[in-house]
PDB file of N, CA and C in Angstrom:
ATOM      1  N   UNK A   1     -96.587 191.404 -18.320  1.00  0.00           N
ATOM      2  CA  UNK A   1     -97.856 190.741 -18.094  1.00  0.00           C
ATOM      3  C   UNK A   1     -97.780 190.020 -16.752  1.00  0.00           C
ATOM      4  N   UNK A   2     -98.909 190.250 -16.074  1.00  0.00           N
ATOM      5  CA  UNK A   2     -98.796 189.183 -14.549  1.00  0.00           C
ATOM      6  C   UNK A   2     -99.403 187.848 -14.952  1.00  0.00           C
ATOM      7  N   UNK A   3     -98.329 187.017 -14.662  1.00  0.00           N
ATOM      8  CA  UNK A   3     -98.880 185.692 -14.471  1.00  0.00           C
ATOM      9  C   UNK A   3     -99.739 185.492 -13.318  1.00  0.00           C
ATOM     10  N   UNK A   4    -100.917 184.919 -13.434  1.00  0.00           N
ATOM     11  CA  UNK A   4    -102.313 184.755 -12.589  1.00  0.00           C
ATOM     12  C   UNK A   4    -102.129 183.268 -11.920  1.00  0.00           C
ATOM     13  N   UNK A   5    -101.526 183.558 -10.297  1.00  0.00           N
ATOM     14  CA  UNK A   5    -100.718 181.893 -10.245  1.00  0.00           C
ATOM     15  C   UNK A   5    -102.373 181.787  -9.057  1.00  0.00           C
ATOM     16  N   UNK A   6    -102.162 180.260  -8.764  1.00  0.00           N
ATOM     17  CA  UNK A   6    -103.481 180.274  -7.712  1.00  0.00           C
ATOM     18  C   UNK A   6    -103.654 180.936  -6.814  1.00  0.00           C
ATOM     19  N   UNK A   7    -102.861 181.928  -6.235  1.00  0.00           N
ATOM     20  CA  UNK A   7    -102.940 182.836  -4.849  1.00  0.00           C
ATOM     21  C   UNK A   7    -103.914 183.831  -5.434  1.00  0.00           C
ATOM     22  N   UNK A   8    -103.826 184.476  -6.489  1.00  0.00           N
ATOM     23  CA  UNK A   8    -105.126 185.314  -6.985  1.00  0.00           C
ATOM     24  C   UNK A   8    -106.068 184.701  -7.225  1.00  0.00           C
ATOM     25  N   UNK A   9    -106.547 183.309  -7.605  1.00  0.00           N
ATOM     26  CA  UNK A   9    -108.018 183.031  -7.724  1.00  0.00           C
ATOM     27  C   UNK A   9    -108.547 182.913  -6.434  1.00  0.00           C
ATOM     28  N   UNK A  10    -107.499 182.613  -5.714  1.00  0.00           N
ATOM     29  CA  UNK A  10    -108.099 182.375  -4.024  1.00  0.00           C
ATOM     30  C   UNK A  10    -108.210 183.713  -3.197  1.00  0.00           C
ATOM     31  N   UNK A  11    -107.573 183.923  -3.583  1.00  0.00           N
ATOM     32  CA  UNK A  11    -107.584 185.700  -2.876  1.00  0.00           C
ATOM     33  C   UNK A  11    -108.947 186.596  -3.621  1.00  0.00           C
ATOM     34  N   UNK A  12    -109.515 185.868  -4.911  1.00  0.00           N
ATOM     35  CA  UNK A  12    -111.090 186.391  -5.244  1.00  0.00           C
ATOM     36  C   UNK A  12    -111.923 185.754  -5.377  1.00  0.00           C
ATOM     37  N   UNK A  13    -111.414 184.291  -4.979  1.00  0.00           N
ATOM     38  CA  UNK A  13    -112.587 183.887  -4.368  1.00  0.00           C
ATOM     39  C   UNK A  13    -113.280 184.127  -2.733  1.00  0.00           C
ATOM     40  N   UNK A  14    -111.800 184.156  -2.531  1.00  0.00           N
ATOM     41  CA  UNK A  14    -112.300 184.632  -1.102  1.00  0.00           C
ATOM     42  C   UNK A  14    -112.962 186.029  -0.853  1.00  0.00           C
ATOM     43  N   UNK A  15    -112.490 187.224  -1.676  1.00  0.00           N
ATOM     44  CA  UNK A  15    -113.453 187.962  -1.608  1.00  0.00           C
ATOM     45  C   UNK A  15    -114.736 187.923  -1.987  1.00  0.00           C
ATOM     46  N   UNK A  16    -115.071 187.275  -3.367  1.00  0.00           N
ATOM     47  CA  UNK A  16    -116.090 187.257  -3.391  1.00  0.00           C
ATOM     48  C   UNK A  16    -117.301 186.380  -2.706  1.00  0.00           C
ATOM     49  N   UNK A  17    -116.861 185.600  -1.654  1.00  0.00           N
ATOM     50  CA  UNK A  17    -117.370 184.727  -0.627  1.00  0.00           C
ATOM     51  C   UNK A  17    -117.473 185.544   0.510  1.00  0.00           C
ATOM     52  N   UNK A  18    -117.007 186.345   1.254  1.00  0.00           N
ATOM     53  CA  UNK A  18    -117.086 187.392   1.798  1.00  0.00           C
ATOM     54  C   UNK A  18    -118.061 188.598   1.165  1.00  0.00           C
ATOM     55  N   UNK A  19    -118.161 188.914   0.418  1.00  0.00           N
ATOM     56  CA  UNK A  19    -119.152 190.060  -0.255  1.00  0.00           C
ATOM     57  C   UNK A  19    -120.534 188.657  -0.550  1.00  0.00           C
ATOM     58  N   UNK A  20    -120.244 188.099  -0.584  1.00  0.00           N
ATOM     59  CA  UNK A  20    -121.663 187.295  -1.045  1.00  0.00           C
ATOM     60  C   UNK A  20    -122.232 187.062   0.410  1.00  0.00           C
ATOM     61  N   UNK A  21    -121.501 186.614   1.305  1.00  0.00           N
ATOM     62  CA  UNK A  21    -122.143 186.351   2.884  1.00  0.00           C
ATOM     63  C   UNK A  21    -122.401 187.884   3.190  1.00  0.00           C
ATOM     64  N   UNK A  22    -122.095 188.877   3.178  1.00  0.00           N
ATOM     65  CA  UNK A  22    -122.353 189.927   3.357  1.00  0.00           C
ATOM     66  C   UNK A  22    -123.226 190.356   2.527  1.00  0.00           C
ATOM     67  N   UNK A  23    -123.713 189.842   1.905  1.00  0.00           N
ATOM     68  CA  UNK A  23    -124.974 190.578   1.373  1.00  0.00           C
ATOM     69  C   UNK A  23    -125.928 189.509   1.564  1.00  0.00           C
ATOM     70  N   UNK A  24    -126.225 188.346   2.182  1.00  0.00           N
ATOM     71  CA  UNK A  24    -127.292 187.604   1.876  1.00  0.00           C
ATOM     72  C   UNK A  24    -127.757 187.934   3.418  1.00  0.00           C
ATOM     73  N   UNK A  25    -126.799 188.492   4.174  1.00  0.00           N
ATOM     74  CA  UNK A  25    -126.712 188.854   5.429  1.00  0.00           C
ATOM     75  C   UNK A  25    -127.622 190.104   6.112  1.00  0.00           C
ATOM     76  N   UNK A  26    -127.098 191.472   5.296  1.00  0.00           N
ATOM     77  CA  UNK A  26    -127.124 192.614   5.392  1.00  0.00           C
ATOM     78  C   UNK A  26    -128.661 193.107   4.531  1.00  0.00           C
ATOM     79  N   UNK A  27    -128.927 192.501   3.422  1.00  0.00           N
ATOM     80  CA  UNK A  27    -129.514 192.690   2.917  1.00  0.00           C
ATOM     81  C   UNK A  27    -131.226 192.271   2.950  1.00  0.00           C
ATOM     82  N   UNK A  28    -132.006 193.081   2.668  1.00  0.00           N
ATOM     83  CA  UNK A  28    -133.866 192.756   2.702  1.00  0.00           C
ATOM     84  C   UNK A  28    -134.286 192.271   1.351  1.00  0.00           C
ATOM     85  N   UNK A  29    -133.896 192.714   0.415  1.00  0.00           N
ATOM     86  CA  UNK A  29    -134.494 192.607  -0.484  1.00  0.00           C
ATOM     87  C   UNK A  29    -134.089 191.416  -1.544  1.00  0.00           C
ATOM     88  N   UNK A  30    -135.040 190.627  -1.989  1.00  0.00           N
ATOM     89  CA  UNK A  30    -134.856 189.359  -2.326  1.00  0.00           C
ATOM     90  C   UNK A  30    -134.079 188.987  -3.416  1.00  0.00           C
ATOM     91  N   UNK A  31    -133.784 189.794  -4.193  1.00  0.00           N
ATOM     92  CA  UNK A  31    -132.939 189.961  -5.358  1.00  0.00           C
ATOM     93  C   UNK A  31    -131.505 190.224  -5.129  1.00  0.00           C
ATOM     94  N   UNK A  32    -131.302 191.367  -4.291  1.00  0.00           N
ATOM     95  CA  UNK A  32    -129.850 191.077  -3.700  1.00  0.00           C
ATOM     96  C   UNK A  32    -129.434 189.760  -3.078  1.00  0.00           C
ATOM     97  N   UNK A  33    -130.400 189.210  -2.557  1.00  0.00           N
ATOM     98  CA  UNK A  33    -130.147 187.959  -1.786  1.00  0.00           C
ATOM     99  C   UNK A  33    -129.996 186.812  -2.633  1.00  0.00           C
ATOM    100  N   UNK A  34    -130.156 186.897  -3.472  1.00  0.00           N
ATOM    101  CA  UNK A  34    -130.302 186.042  -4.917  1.00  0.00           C
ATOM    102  C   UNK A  34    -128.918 186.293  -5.473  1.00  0.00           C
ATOM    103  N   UNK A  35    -128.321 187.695  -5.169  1.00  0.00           N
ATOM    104  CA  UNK A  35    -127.385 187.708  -5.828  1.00  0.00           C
ATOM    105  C   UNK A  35    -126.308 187.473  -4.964  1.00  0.00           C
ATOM    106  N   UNK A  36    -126.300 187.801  -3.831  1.00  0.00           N
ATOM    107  CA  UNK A  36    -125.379 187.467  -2.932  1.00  0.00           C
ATOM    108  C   UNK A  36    -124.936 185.549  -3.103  1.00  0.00           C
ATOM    109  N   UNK A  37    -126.284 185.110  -3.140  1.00  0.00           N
ATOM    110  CA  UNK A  37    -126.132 183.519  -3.240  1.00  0.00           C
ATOM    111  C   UNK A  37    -125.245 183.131  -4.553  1.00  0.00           C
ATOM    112  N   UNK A  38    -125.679 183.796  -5.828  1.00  0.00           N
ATOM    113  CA  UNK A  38    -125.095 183.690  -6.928  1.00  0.00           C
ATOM    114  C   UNK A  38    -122.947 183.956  -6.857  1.00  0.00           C
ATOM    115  N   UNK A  39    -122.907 184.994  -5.670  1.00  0.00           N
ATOM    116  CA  UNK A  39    -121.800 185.376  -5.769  1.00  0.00           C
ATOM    117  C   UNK A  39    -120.960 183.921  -4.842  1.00  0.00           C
ATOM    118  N   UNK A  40    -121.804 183.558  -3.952  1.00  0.00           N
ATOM    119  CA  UNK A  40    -121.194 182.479  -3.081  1.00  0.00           C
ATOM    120  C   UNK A  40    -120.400 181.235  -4.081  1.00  0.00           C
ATOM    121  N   UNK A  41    -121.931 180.966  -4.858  1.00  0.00           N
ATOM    122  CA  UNK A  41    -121.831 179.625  -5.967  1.00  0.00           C
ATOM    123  C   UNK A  41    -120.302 179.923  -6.788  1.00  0.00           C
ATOM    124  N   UNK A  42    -120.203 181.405  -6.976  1.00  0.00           N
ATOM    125  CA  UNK A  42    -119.461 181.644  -7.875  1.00  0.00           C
ATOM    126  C   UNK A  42    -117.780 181.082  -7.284  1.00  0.00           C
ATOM    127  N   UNK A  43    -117.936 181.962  -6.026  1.00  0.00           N
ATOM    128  CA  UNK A  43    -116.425 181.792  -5.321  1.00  0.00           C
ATOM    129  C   UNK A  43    -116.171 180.022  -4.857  1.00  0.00           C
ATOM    130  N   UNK A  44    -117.047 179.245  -4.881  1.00  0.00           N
ATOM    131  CA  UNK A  44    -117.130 178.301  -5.222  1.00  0.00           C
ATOM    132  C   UNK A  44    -116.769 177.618  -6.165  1.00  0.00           C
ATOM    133  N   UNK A  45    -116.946 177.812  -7.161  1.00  0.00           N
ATOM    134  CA  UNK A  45    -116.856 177.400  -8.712  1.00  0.00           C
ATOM    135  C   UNK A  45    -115.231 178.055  -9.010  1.00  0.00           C
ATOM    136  N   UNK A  46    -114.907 179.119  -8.330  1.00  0.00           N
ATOM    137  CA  UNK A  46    -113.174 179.356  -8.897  1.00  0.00           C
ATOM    138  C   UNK A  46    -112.245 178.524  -8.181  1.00  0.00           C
ATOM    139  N   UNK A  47    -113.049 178.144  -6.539  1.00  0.00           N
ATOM    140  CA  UNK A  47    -111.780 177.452  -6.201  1.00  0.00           C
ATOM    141  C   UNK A  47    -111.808 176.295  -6.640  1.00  0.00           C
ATOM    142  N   UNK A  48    -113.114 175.157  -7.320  1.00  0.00           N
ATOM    143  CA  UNK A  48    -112.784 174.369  -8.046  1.00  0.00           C
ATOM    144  C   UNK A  48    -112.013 174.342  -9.070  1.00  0.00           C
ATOM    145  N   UNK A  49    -111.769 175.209  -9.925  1.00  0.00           N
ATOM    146  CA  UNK A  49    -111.594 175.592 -11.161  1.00  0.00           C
ATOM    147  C   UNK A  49    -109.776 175.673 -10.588  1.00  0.00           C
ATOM    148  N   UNK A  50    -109.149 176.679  -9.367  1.00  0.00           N
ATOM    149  CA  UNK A  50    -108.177 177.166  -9.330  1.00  0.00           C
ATOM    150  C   UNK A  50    -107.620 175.746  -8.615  1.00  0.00           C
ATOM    151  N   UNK A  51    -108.084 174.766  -8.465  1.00  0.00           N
ATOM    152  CA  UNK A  51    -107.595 173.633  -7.743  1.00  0.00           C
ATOM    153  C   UNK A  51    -106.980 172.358  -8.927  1.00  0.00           C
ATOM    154  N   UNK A  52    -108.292 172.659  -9.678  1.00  0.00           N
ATOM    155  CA  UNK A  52    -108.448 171.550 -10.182  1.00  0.00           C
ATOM    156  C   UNK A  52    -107.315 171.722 -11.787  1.00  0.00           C
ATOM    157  N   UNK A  53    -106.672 172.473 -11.971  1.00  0.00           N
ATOM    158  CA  UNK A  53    -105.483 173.007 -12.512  1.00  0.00           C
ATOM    159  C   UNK A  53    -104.509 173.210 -11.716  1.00  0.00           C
ATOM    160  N   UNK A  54    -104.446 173.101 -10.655  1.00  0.00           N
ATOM    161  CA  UNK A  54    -103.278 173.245  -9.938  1.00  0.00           C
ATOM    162  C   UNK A  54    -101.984 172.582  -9.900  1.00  0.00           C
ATOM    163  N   UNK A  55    -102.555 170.949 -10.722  1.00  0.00           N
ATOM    164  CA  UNK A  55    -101.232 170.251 -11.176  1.00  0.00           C
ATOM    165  C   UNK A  55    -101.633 169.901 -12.389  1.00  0.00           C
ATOM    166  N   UNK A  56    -102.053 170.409 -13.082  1.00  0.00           N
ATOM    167  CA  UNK A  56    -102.235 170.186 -14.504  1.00  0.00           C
ATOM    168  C   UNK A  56    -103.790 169.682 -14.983  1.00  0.00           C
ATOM    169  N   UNK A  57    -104.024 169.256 -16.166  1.00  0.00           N
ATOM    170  CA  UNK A  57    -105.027 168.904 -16.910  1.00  0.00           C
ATOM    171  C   UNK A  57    -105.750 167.641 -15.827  1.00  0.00           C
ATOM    172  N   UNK A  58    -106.439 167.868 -15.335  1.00  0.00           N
ATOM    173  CA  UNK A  58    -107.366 166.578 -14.740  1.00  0.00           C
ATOM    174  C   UNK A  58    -108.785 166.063 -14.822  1.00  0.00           C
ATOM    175  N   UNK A  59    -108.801 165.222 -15.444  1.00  0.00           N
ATOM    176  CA  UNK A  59    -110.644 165.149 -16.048  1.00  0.00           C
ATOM    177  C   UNK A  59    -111.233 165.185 -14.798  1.00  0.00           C
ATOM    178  N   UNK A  60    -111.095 164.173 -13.740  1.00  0.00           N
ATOM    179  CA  UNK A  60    -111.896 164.164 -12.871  1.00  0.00           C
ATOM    180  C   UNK A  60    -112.497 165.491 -12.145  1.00  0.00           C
ATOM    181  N   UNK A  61    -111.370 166.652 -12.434  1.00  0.00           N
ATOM    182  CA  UNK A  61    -111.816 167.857 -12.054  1.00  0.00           C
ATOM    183  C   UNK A  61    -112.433 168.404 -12.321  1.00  0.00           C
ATOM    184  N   UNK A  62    -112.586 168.759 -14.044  1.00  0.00           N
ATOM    185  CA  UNK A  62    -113.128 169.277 -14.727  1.00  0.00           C
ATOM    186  C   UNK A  62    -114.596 168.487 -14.850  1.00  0.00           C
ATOM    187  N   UNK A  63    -115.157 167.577 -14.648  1.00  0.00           N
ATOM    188  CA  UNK A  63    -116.131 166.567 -14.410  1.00  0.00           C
ATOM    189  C   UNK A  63    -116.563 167.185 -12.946  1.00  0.00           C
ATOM    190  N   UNK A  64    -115.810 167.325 -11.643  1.00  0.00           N
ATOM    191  CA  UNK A  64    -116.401 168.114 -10.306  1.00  0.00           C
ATOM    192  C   UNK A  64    -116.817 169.128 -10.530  1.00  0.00           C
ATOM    193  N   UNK A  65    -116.035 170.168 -11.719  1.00  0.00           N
ATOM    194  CA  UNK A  65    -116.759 171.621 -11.846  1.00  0.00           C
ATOM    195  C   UNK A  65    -117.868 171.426 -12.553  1.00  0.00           C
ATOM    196  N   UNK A  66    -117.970 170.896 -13.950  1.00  0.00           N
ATOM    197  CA  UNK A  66    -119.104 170.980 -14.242  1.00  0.00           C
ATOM    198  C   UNK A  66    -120.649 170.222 -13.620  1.00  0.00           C
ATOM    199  N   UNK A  67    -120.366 169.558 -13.069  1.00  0.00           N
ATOM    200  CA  UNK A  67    -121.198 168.862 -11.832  1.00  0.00           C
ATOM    201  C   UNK A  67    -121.943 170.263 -10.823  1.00  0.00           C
ATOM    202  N   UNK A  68    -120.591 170.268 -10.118  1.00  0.00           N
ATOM    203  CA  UNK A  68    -120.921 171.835  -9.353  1.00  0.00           C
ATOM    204  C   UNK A  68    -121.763 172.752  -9.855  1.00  0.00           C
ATOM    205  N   UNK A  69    -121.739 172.834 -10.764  1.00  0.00           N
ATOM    206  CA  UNK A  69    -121.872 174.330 -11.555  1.00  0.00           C
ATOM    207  C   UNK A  69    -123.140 174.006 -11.767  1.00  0.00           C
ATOM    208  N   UNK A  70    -123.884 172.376 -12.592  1.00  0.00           N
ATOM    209  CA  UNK A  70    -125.125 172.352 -12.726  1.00  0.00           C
ATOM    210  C   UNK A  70    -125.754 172.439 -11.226  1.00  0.00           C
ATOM    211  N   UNK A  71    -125.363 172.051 -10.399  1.00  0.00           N
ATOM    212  CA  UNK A  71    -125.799 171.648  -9.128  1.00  0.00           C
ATOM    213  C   UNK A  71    -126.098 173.675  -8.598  1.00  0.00           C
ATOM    214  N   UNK A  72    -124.983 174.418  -8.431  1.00  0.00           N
ATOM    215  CA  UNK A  72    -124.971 175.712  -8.345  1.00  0.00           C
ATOM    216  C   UNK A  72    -126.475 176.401  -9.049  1.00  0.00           C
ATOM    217  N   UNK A  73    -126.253 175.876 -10.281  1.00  0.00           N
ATOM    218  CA  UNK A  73    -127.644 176.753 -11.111  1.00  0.00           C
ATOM    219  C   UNK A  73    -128.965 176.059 -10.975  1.00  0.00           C
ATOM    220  N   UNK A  74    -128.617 175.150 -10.724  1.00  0.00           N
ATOM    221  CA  UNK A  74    -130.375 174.340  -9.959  1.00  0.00           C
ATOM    222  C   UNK A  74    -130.858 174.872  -9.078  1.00  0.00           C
ATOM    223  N   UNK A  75    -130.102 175.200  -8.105  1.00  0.00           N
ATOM    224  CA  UNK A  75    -130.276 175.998  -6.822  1.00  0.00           C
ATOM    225  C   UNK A  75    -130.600 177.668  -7.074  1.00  0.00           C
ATOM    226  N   UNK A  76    -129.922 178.017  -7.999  1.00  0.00           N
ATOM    227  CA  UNK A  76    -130.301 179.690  -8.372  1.00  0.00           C
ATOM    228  C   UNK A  76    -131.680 179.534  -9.049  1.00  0.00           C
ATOM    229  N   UNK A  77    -131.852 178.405  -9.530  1.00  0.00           N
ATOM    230  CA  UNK A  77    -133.570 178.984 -10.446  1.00  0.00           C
ATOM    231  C   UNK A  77    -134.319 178.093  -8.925  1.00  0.00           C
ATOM    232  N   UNK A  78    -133.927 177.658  -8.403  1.00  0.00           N
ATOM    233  CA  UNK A  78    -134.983 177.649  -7.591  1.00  0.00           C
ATOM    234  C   UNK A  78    -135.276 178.332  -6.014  1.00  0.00           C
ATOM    235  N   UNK A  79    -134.530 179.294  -6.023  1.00  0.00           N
ATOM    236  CA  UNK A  79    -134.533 180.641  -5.489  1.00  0.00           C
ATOM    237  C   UNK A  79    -135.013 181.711  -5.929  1.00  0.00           C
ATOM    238  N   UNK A  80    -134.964 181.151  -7.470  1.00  0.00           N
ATOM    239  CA  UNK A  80    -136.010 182.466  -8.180  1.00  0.00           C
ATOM    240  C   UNK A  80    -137.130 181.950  -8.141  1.00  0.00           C
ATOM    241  N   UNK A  81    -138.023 180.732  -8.401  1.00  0.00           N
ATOM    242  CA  UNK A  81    -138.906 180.186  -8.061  1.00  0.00           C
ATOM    243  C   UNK A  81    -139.382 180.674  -6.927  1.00  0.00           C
ATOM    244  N   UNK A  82    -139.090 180.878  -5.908  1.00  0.00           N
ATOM    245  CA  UNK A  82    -139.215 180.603  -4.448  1.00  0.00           C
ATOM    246  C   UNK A  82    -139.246 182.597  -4.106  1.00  0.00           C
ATOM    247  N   UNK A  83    -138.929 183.048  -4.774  1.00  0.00           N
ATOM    248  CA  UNK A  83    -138.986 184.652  -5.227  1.00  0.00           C
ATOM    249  C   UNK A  83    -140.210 185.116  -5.713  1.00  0.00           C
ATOM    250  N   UNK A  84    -140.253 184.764  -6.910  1.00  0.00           N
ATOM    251  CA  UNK A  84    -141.357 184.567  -7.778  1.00  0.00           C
ATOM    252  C   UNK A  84    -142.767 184.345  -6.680  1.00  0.00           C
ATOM    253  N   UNK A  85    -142.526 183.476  -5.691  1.00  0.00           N
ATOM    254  CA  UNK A  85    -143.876 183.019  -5.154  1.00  0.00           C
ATOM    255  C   UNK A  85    -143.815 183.394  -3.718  1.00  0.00           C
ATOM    256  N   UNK A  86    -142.892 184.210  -3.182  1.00  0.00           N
ATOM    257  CA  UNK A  86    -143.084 184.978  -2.198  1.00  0.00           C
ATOM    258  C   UNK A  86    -143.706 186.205  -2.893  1.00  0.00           C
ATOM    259  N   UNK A  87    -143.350 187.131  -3.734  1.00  0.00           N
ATOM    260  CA  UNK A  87    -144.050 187.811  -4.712  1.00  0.00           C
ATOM    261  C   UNK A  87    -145.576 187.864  -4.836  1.00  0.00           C
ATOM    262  N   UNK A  88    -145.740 186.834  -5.792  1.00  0.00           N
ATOM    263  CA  UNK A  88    -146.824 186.464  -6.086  1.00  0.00           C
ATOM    264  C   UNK A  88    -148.036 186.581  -4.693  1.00  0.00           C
ATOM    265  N   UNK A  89    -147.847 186.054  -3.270  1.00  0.00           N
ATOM    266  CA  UNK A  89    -148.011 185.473  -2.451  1.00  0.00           C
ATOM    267  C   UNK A  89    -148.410 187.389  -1.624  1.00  0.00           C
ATOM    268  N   UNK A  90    -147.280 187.669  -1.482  1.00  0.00           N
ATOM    269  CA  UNK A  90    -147.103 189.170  -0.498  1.00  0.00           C
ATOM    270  C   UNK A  90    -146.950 190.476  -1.377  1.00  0.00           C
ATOM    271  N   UNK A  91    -146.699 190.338  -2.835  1.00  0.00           N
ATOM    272  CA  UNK A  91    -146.607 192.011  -3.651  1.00  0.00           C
ATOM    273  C   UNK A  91    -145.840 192.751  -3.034  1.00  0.00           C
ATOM    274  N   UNK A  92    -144.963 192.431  -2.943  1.00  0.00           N
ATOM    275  CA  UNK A  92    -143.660 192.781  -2.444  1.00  0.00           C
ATOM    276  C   UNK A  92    -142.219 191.721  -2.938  1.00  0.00           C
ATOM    277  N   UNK A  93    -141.098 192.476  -3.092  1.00  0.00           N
ATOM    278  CA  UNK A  93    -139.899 191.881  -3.104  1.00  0.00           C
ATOM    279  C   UNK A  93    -138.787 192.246  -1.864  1.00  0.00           C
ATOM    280  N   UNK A  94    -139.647 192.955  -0.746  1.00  0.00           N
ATOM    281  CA  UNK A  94    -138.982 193.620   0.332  1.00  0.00           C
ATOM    282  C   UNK A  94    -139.316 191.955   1.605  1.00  0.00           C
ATOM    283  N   UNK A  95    -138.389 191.806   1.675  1.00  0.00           N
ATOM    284  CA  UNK A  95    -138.643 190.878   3.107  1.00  0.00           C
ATOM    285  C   UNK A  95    -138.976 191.641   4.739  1.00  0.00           C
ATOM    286  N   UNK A  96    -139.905 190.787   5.448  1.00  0.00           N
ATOM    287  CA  UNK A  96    -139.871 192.238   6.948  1.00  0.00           C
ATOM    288  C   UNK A  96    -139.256 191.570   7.781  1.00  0.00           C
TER     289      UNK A  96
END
């Protein structure tokens, strides 16, 4: 079995921070861009997570992630909001 030491959460978070800037980048369409953002929050949320275990059990950490994380998903529904009413607005989900 591989032990999963912090060099792998960082090594996917970092990819997935890289694939998320690359798509909010590369991409037109508003839903990828939504998801690209989602992927950012995410690689975000592991290196809290891969830190905040890094010397053991720490409330204060676990108190930063879940903080983060509401803070992360506030921001995703209101990108869908903001989707929703470009939509609504142009009948389209294609940006020009």
């Amino acid at each position: 079995m591989i032990q999963a030491g912090i060099n792998h959460f960082i090594f996917l978070s970092a990819a997935l921070l890289a694939l998320g800037i690359y798509t909010i980048i590369a991409r037109k369409n508003i839903v990828r861009i939504i998801f690209g953002f989602a992927m950012v929050f995410t690689a975000s949320i592991i290196n809290l997570a891969a830190f905040g275990n890094f010397r053991g059990f720490n409330p204060e950490g676990q108190i930063n992630l879940y903080l983060t994380t509401a803070v992360c998903l506030l921001l995703l529904f209101a990108f869908i909001v903001l989707a929703y009413r470009y939509y609504k607005n142009h009948k389209t989900i294609e940006l020009d």
